[in-house]
Protein backbone atom coordinates (compact mmCIF):
# COMPACT_ATOMS: atom_id res chain seq x y z
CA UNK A 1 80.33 -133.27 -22.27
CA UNK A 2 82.34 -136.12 -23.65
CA UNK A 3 78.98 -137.93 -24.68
CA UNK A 4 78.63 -134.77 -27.42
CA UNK A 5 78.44 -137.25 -30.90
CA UNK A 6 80.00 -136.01 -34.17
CA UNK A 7 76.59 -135.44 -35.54
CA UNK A 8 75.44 -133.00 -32.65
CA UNK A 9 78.66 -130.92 -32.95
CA UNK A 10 77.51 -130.48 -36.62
CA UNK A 11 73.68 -129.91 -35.70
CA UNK A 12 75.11 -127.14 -33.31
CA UNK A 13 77.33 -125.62 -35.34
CA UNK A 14 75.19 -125.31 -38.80
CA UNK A 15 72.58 -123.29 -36.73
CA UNK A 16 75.26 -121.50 -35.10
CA UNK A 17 76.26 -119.65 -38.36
CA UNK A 18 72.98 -119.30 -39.62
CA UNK A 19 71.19 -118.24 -36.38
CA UNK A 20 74.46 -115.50 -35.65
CA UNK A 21 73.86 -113.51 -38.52
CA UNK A 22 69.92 -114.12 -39.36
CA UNK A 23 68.39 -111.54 -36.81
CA UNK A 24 66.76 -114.71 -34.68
CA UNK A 25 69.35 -114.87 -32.13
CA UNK A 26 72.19 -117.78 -32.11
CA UNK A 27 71.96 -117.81 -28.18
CA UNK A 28 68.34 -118.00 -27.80
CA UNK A 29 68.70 -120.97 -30.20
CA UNK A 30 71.33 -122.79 -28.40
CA UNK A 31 69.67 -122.85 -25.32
CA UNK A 32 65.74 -123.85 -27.03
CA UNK A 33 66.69 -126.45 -29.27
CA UNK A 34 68.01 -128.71 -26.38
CA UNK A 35 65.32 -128.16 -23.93
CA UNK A 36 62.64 -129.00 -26.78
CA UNK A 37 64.43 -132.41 -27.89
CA UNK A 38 64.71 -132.94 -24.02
CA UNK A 39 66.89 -136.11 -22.71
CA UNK A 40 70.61 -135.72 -22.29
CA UNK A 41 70.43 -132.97 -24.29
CA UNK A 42 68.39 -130.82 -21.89
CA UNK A 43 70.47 -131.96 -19.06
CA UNK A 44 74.16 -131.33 -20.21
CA UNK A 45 73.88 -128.94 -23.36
CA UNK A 46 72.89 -125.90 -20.56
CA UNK A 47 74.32 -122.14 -20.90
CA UNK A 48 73.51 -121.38 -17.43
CA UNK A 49 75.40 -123.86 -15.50
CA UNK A 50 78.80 -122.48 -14.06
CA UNK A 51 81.74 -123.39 -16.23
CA UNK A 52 79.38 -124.74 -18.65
CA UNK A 53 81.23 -126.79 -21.34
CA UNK A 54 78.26 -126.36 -23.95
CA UNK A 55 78.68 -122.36 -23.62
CA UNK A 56 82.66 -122.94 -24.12
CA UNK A 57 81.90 -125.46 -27.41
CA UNK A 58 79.51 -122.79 -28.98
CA UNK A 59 81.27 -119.19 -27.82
CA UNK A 60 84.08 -120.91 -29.47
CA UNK A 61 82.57 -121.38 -32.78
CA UNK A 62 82.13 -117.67 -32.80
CA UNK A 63 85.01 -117.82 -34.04
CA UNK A 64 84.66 -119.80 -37.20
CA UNK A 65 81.32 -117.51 -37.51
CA UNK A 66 84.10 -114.27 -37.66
CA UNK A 67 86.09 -116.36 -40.03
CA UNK A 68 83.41 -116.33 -42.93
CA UNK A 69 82.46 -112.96 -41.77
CA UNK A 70 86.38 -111.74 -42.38
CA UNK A 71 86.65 -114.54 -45.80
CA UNK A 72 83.57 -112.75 -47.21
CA UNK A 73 84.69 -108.82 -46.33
CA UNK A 74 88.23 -109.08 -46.54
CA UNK A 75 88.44 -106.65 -49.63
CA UNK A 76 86.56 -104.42 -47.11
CA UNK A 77 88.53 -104.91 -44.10
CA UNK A 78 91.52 -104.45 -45.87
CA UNK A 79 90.16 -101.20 -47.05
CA UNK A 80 88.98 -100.15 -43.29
CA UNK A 81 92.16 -101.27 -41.43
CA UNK A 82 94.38 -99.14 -43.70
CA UNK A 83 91.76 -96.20 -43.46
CA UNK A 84 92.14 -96.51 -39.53
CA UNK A 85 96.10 -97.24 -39.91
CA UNK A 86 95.85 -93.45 -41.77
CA UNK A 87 94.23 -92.32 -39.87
CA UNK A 88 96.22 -92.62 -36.98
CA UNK A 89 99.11 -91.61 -38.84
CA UNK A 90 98.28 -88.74 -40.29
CA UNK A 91 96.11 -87.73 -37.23
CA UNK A 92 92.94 -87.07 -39.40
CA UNK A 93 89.85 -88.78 -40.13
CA UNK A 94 88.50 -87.09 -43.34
CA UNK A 95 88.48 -90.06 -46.38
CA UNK A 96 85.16 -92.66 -46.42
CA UNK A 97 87.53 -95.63 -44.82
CA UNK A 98 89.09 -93.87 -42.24
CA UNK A 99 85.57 -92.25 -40.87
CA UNK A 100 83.89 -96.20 -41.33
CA UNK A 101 86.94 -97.75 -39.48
CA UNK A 102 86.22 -95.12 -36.87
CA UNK A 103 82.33 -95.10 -36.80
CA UNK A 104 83.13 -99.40 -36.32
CA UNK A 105 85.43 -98.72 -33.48
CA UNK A 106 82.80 -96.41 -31.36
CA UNK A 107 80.12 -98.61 -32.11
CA UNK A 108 81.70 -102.07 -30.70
CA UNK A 109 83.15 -99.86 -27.16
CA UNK A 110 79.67 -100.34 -25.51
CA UNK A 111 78.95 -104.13 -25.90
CA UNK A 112 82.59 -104.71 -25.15
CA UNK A 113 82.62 -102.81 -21.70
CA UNK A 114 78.74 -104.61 -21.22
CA UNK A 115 79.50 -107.75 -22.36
CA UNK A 116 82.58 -108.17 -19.81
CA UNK A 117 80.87 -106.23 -17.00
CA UNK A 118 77.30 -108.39 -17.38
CA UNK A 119 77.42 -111.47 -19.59
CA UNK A 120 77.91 -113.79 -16.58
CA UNK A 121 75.14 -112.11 -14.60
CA UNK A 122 72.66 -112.34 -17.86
CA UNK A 123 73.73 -115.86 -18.64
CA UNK A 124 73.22 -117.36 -15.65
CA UNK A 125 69.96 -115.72 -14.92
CA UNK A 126 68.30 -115.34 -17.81
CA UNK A 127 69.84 -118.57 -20.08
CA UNK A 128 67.06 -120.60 -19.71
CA UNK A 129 64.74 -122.15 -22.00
CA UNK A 130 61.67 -120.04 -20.88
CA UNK A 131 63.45 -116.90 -20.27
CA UNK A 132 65.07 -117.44 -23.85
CA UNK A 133 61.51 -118.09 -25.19
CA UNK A 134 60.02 -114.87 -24.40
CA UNK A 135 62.79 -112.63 -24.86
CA UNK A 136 62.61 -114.93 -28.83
CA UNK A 137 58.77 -112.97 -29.02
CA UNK A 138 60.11 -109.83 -27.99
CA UNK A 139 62.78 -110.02 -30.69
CA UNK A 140 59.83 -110.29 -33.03
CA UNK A 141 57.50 -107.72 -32.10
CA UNK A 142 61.02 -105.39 -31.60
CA UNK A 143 61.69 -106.33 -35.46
CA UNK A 144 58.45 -105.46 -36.38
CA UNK A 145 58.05 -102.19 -34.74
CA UNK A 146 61.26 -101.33 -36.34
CA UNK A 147 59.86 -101.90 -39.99
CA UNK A 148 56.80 -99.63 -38.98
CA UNK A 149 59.48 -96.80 -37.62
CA UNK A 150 61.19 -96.79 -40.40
CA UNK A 151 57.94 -96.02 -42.32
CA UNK A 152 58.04 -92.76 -40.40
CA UNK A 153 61.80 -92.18 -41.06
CA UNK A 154 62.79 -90.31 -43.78
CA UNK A 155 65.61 -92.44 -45.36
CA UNK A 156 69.14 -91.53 -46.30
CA UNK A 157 69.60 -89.72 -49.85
CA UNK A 158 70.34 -92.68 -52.25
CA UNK A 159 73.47 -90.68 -53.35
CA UNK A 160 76.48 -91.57 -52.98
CA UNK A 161 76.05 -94.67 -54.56
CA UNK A 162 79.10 -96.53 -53.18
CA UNK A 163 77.97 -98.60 -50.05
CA UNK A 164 80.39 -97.53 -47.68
CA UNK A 165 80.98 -94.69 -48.40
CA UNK A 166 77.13 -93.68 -48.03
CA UNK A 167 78.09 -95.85 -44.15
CA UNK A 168 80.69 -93.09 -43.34
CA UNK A 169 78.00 -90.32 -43.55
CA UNK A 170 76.62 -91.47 -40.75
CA UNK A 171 76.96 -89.58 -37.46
CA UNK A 172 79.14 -90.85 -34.60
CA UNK A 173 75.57 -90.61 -32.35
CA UNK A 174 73.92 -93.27 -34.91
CA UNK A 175 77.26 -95.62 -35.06
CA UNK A 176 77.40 -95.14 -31.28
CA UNK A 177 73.59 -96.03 -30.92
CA UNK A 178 73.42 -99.23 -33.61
CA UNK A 179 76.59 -100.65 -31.48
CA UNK A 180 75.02 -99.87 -28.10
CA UNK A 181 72.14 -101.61 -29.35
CA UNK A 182 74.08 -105.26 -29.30
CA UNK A 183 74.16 -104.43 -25.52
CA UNK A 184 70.40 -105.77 -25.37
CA UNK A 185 71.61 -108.90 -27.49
CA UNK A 186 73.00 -110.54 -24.16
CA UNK A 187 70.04 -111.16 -22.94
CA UNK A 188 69.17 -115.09 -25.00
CA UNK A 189 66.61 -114.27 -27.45
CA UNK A 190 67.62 -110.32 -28.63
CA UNK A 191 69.55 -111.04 -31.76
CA UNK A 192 72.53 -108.88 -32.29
CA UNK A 193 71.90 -108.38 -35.47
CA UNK A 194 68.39 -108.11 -35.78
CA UNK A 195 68.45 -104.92 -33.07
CA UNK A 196 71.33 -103.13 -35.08
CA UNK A 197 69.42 -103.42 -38.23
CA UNK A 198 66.16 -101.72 -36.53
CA UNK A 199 68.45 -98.80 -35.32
CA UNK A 200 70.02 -98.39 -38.14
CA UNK A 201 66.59 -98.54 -39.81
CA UNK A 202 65.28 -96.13 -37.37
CA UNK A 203 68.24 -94.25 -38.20
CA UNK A 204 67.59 -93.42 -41.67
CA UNK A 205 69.57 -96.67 -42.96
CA UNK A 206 68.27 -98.58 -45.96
CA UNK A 207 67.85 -102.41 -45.29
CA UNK A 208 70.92 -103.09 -47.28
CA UNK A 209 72.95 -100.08 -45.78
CA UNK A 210 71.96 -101.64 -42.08
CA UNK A 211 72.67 -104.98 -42.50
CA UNK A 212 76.35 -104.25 -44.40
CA UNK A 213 77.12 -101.70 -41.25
CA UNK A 214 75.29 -105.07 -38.91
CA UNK A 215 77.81 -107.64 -39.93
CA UNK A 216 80.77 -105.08 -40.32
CA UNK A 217 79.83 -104.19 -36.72
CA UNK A 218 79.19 -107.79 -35.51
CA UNK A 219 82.55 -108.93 -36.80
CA UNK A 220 84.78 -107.80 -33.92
CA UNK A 221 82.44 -108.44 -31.66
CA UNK A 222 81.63 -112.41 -32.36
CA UNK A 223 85.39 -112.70 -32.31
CA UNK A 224 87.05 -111.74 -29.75
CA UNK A 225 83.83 -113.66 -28.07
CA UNK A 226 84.84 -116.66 -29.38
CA UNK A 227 88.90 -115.95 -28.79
CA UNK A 228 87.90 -115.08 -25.06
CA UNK A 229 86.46 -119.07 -24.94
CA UNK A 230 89.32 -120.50 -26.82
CA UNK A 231 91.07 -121.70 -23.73
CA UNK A 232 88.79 -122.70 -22.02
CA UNK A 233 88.35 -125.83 -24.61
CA UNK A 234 91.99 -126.21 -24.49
CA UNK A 235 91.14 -127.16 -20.57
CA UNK A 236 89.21 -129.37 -18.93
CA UNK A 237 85.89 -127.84 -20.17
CA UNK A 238 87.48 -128.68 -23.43
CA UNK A 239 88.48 -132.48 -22.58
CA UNK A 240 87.49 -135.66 -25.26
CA UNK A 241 85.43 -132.82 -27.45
CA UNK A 242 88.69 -131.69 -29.68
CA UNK A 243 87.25 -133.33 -33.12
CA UNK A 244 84.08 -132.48 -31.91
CA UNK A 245 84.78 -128.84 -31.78
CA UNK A 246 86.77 -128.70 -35.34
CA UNK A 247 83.66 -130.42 -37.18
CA UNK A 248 81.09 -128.28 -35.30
CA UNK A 249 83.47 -124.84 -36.40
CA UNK A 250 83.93 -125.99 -40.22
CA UNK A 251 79.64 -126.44 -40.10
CA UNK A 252 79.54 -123.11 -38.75
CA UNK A 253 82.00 -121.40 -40.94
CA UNK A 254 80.38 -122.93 -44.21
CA UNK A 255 77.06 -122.08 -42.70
CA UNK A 256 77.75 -118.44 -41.64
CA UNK A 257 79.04 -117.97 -44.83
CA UNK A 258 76.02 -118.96 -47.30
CA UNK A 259 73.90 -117.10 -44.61
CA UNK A 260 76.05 -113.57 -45.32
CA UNK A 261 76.29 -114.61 -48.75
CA UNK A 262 72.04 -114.73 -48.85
CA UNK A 263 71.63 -112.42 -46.77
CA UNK A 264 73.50 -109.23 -48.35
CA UNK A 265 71.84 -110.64 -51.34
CA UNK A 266 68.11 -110.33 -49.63
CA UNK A 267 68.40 -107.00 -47.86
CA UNK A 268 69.31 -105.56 -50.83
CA UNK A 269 64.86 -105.76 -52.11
CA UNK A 270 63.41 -107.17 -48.54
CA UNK A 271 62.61 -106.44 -44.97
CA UNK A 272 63.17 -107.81 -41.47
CA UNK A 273 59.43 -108.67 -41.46
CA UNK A 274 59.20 -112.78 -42.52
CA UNK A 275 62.25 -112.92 -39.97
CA UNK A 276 59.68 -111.09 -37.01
CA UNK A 277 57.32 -113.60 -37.78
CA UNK A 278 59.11 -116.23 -37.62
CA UNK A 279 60.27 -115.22 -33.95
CA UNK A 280 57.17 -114.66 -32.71
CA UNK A 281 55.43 -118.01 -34.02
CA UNK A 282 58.53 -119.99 -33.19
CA UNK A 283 58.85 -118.28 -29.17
CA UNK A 284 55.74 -118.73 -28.78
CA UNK A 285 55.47 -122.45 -30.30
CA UNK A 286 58.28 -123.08 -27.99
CA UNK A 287 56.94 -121.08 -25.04
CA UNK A 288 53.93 -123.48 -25.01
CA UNK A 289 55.83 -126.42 -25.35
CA UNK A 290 58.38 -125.48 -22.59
CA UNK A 291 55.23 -124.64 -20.31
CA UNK A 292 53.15 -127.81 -20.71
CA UNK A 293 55.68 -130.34 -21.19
C-alpha cells in the first residue's frame, strides 16, 4: 500500500469522519468508493483481503473519529466518568451520571464480545463491494421503517428538560438493546449509528435524545477499534504509509467533528428520513454499477 498518495489518505479520511457518525455506514463506504473509481484502487484499497493494509489505515483513523467525538463531549465525559468513579465507590447508582455511565457501559458489552468473536468472519465474507451495496439499501429501508415505528411509539415525557438526565431514565433493557443493535453494524453497509438511533426511536427516544445517547454510545466503541489497529500500522502493514496515516487522521478528526457538530444541531428539528433516502438511491446506484460494469 505504499502507492497510497497524500491526496487519497485525505479523500479516505474526510469521508471517514463524516460517514462514522452520519447513519450511512463508514465501512460500507470504504469498501464502495474504491470498487466504483476501479483501477489500483479496486485492487489494493480491499477490506476483505487477509492482513489487509487498507482495513489497518482506516480502523486506525477510528481513532481520530473518537478524538472529535471525546474534544466535542468532554464536559460530558468528564461528568459520566466521575458519575461511574461514584459510583463504584460508594457502591450505588442513584444520581443522572452515575445511571448514564452505567446504561453506556451495558450497552457497548454486546458489540465488544461480537465484534471480537465475528468481525473477521463478517469482513472477509461479506466486505465486498456488492455485499456492501445491498446491505447500503437495507440500511435505508431499516431507517425508514424506524421513522414509521416511531409514529406508533408513544415518546418519552419532554420533562426533565436536561438531556442527560432525561438519557438516565431509560431502562437497562433499552440501553442494552440500542448497544446490541451496533452488533448488526459489522456487517459493511448497517451503520452503527443509524441502527441505534431507530432503537432508540423505537424506544420512545426523541431524535435528539437518540442521537446524543448514539454518539455517547459509539464513542468507546470506534476507539478501542481503532487502538486494536494501531499496531498493526506500526508493522509491516503499516510500512512507507506513516505521513499518509497522520494526514488521513487530522481529515478525519476535523471531519468527524463538523459532522457531530451538524449533526446534534439537526436532530434537534429533523429525522433520519433524507439520510434513508439517500442509502437507498446511492446502494442501489452503486448496486447497478457494480453489476454491469
Amino acid at each position: 500500500m505504499t502507492h497510497l498518495s497524500y491526496l487519497e489518505a485525505i479523500v479516505v479520511g474526510a469521508f471517514q469522519g463524516v460517514t462514522e457518525l452520519f447513519p450511512v455506514s463508514s465501512l460500507g463506504h470504504s469498501i464502495l468508493i474504491p470498487a466504483i473509481i476501479g483501477g489500483r484502487w479496486a485492487e489494493d484499497l480491499s477490506v476483505s483481503t487477509p492482513e489487509s493494509p487498507y482495513l489497518a489505515f482506516i480502523v486506525g483513523l477510528h481513532v481520530a473519529t473518537a478524538a472529535a467525538l471525546l474534544v466535542f463531549f468532554w464536559r460530558d465525559w468528564v461528568r459520566i466518568v466521575g458519575g461511574l468513579v461514584s459510583s463504584v465507590r460508594h457502591r450505588r447508582v442513584t444520581t443522572p451520571d452515575e445511571r448514564l455511565a452505567w446504561l453506556l457501559i451495558i450497552g457497548t458489552i454486546p458489540v465488544g464480545v461480537c465484534g471480537l468473536l465475528l468481525e473477521h468472519l463478517f469482513r472477509t465474507t461479506l466486505g465486498k463491494p456488492i455485499p456492501a451495496a445491498a446491505f447500503l439499501i437495507t440500511n435505508g429501508l431499516l431507517l425508514l421503517l424506524g421513522e414509521r415505528l416511531r409514529r406508533r411509539t408513544e415518546p418519552q415525557a419532554p420533562a426533565p428538560t436536561d438531556q442527560d438526565t432525561r438519557l438516565s431514565t431509560m431502562t437497562t433493557k433499552s440501553g442494552l438493546l440500542i448497544g446490541t443493535a451496533q452488533v448488526l453494524a459489522l456487517l459493511p453497509g448497517l451503520s452503527r449509528s443509524g441502527l441505534t438511533m431507530i432503537t432508540g426511536l423505537v424506544r420512545g427516544l426523541s431524535h435528539e435524545d437518540a442521537a446524543r445517547f448514539s454518539f455517547l454510545l459509539s464513542t468507546p466503541v470506534i476507539l478501542a477499534a481503532g487502538l486494536l489497529k494501531i499496531p498493526d500500522l506500526f508493522g509491516p502493514l503499516g510500512a512507507g504509509i506513516g505521513g499518509q496515516v497522520i494526514a488521513g487522521s487530522i481529515a478525519s478528526f476535523a471531519s468527524a467533528y463538523l459532522a457531530v457538530k451538524y449533526l446534534t444541531a439537526y436532530f434537534h428539528s429533523k429525522t433520519l428520513t433524507p439520510f434513508a433516502i439517500y442509502c437507498v438511491l446511492a446502494g442501489t446506484a452503486a448496486l447497478t454499477w457494480l453489476s454491469f460494469s
